[in-house]
C-alpha atoms as a PDB file:
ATOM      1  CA  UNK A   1     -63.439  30.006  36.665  1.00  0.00           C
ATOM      2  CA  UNK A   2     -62.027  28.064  33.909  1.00  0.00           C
ATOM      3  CA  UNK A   3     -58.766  27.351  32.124  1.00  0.00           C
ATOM      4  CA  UNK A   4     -59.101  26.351  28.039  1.00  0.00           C
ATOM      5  CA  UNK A   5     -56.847  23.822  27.544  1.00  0.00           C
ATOM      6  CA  UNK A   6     -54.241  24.278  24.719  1.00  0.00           C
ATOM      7  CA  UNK A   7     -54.844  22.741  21.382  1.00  0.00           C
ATOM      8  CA  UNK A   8     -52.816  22.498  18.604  1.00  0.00           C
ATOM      9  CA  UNK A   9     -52.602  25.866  17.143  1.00  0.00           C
ATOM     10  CA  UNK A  10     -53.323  28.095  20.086  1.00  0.00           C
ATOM     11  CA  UNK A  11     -50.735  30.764  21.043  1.00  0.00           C
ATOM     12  CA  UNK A  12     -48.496  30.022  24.033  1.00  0.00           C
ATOM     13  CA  UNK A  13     -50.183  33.363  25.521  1.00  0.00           C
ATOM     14  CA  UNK A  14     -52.371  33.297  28.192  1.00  0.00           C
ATOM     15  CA  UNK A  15     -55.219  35.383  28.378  1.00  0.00           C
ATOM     16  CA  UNK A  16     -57.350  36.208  31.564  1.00  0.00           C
ATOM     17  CA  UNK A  17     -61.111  37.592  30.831  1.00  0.00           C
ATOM     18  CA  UNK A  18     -62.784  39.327  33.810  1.00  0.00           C
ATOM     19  CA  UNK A  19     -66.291  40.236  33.244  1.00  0.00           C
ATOM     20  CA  UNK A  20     -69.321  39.037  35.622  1.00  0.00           C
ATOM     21  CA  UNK A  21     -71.779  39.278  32.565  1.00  0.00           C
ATOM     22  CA  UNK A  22     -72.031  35.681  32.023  1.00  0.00           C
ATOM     23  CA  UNK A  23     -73.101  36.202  28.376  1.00  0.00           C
ATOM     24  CA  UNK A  24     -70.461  38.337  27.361  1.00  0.00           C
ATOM     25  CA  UNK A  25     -67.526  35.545  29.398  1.00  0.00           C
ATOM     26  CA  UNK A  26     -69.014  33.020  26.964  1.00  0.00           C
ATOM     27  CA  UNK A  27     -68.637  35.406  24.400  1.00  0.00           C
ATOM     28  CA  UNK A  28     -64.981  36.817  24.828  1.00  0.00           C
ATOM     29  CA  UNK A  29     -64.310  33.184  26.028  1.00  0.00           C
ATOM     30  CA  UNK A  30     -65.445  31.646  22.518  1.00  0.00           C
ATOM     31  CA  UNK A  31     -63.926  34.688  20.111  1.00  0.00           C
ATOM     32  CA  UNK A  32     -60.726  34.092  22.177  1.00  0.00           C
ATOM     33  CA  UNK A  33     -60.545  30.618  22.949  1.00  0.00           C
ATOM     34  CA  UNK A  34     -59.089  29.188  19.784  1.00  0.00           C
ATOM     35  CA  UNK A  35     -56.383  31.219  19.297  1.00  0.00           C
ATOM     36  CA  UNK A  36     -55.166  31.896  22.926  1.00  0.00           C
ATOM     37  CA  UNK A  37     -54.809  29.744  26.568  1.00  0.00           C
ATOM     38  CA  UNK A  38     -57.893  30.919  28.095  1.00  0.00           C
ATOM     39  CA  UNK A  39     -58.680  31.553  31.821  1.00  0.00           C
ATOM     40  CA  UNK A  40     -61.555  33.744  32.506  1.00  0.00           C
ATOM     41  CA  UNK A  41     -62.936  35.143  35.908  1.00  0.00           C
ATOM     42  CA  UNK A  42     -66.504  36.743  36.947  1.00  0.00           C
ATOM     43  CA  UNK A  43     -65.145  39.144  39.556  1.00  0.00           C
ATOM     44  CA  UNK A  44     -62.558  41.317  40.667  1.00  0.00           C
ATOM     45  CA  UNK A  45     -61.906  39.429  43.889  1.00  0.00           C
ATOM     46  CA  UNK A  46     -61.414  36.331  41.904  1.00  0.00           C
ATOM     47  CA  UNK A  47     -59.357  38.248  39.117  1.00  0.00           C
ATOM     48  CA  UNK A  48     -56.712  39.108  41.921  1.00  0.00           C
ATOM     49  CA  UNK A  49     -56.893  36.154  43.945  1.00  0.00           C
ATOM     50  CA  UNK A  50     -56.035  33.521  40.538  1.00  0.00           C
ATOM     51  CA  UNK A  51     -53.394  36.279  39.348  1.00  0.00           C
ATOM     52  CA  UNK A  52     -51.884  36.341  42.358  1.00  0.00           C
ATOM     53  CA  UNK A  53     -52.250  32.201  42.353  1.00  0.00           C
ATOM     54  CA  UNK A  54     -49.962  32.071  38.646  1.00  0.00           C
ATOM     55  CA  UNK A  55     -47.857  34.366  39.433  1.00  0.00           C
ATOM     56  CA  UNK A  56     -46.996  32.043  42.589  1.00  0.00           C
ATOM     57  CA  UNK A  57     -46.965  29.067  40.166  1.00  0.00           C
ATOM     58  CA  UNK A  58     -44.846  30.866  37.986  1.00  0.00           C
ATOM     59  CA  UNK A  59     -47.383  30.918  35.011  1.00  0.00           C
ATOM     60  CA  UNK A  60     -47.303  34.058  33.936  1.00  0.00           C
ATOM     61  CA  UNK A  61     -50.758  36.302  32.533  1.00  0.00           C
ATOM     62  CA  UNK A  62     -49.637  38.057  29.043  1.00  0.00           C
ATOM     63  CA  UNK A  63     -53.136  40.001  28.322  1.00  0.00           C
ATOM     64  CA  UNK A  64     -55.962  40.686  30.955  1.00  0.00           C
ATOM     65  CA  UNK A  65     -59.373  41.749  29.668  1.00  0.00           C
ATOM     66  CA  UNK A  66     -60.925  43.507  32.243  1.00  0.00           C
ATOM     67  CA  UNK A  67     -64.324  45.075  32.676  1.00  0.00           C
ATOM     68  CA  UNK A  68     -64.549  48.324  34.319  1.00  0.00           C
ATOM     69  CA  UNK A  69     -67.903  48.211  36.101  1.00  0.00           C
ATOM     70  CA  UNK A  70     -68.030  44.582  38.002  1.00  0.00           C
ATOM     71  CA  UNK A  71     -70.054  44.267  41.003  1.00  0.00           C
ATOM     72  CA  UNK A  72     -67.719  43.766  43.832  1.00  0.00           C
ATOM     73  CA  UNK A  73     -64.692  45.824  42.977  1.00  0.00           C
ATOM     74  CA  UNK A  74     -64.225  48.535  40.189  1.00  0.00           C
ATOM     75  CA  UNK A  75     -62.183  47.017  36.938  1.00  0.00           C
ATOM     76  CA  UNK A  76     -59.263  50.308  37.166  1.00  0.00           C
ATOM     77  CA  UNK A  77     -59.048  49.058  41.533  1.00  0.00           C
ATOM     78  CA  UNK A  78     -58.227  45.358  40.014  1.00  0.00           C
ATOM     79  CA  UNK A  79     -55.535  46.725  37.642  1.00  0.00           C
ATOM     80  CA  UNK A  80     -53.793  49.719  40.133  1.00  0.00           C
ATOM     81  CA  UNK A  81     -53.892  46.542  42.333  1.00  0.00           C
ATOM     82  CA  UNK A  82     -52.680  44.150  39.583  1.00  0.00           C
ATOM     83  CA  UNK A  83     -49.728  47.014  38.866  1.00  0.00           C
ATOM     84  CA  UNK A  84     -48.847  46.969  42.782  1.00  0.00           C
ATOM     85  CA  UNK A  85     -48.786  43.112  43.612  1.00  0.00           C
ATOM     86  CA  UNK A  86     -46.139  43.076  40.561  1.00  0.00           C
ATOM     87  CA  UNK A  87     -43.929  45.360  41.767  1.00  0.00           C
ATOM     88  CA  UNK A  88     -42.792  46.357  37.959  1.00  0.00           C
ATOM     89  CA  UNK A  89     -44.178  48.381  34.902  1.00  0.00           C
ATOM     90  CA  UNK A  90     -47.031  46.892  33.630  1.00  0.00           C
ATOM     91  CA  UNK A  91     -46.717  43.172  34.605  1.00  0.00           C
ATOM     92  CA  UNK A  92     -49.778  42.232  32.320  1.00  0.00           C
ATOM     93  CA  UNK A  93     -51.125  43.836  29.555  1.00  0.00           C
ATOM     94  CA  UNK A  94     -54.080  45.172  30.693  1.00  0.00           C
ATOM     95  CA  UNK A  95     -57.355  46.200  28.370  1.00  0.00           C
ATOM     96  CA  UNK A  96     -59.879  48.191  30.601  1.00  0.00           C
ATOM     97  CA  UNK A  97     -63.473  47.150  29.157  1.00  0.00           C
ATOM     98  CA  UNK A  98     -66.006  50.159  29.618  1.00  0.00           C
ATOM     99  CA  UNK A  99     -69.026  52.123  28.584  1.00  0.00           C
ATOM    100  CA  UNK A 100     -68.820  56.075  26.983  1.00  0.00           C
ATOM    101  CA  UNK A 101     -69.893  56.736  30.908  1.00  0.00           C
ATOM    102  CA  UNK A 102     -66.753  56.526  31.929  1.00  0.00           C
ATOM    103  CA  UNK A 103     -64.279  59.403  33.047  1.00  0.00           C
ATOM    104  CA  UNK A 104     -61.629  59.763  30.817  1.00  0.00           C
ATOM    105  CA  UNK A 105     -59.284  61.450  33.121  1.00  0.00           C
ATOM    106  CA  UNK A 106     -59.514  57.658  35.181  1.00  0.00           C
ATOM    107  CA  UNK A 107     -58.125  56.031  31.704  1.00  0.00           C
ATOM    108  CA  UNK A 108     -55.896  58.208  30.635  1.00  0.00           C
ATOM    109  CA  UNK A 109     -54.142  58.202  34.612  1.00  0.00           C
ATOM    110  CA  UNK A 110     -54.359  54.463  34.209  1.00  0.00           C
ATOM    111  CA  UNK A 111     -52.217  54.510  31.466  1.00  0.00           C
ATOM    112  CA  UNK A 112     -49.937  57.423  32.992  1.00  0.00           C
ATOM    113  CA  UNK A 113     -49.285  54.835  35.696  1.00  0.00           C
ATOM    114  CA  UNK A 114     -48.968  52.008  33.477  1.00  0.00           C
ATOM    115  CA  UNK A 115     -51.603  49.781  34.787  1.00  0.00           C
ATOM    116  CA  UNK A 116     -53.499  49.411  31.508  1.00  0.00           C
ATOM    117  CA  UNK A 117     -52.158  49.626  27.924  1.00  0.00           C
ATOM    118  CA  UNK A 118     -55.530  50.058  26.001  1.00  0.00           C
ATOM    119  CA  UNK A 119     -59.266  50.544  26.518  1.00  0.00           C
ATOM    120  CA  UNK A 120     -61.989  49.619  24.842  1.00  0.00           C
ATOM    121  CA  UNK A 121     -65.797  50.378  24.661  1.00  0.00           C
ATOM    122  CA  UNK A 122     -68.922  48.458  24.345  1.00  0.00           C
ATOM    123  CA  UNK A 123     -70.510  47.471  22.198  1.00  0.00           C
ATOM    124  CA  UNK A 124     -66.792  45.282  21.509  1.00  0.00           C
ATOM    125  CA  UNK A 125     -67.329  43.375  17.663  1.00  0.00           C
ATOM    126  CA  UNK A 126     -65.544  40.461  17.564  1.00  0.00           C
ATOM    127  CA  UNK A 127     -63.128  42.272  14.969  1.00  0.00           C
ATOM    128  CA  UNK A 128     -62.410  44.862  17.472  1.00  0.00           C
ATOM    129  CA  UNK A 129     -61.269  42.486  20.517  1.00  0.00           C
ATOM    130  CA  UNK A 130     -59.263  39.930  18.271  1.00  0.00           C
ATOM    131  CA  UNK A 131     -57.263  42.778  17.130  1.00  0.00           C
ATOM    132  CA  UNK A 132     -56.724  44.575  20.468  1.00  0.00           C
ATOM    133  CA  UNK A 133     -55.665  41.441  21.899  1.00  0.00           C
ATOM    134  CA  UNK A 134     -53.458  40.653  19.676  1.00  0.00           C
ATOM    135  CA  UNK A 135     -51.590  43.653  20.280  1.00  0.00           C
ATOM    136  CA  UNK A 136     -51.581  43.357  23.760  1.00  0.00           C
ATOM    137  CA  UNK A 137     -49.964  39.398  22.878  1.00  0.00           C
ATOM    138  CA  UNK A 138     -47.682  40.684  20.939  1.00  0.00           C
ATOM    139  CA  UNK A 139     -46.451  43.325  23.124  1.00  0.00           C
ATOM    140  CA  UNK A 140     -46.432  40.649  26.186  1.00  0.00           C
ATOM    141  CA  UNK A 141     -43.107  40.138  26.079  1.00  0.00           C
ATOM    142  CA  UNK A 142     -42.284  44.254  26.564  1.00  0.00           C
END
């Protein structure tokens, strides 16, 4: 786990990466990490447990990246669960990472229950997840 601290220039958003591909944290965590506050995650135990731990500190998670098929728990568990412990509509916006494997009828109910805003498929260009998260940033306040 690891914070990016906030340099001159980086949005006041905070982002939180969950993915337990360490090559592809370093990568979201270097595409991201000069234009947003940076906390990334390599499971979904850990995702829930430091959410839960800001959101008792008061620091609030604007955009959670999230990938879909992590070891210990699946990525659309972490967000219903994410979407429960907040006790509103969609207290984060969440972007479910996945593969074309995935059942679209899982997504789609996601989003019917406002637990994630977007989804996105690998392979992710750089392009691609800049300009879904801004969205999601800019929508944070929503």
């Amino acid at each position: 786990m690891e914070v990016e601290s906030q340099d001159k220039g980086i949005s006041t958003h905070t982002v939180m990466i969950c993915e337990d591909n360490p090559d592809l944290l370093s990568l979201f965590q270097k595409a991201l990490g000069s234009k947003y506050i940076i906390i990334t995650v390599d499971s979904g135990i850990e995702c829930l447990s430091r959410y839960i731990d800001e959101k008792a500190k008061g620091n609030r998670v604007d955009v959670l990246l999230i990938d879909y098929q992590l070891k210990d728990l699946p990525g659309d568990i972490v967000a219903t669960t994410i979407r429960e412990i907040s006790g509103r509509r969609r207290a984060t916006n969440t972007i479910l990472i996945s593969t074309s494997e995935i059942d679209k009828e899982i997504v789609e109910e996601l989003k019917r229950k406002d637990c994630i805003m977007e989804d996105i498929e690998k392979p992710i260009s750089t392009d691609s997840l800049l300009n879904i998260i801004k969205r999601a940033s800019i929508n944070a306040s929503d």
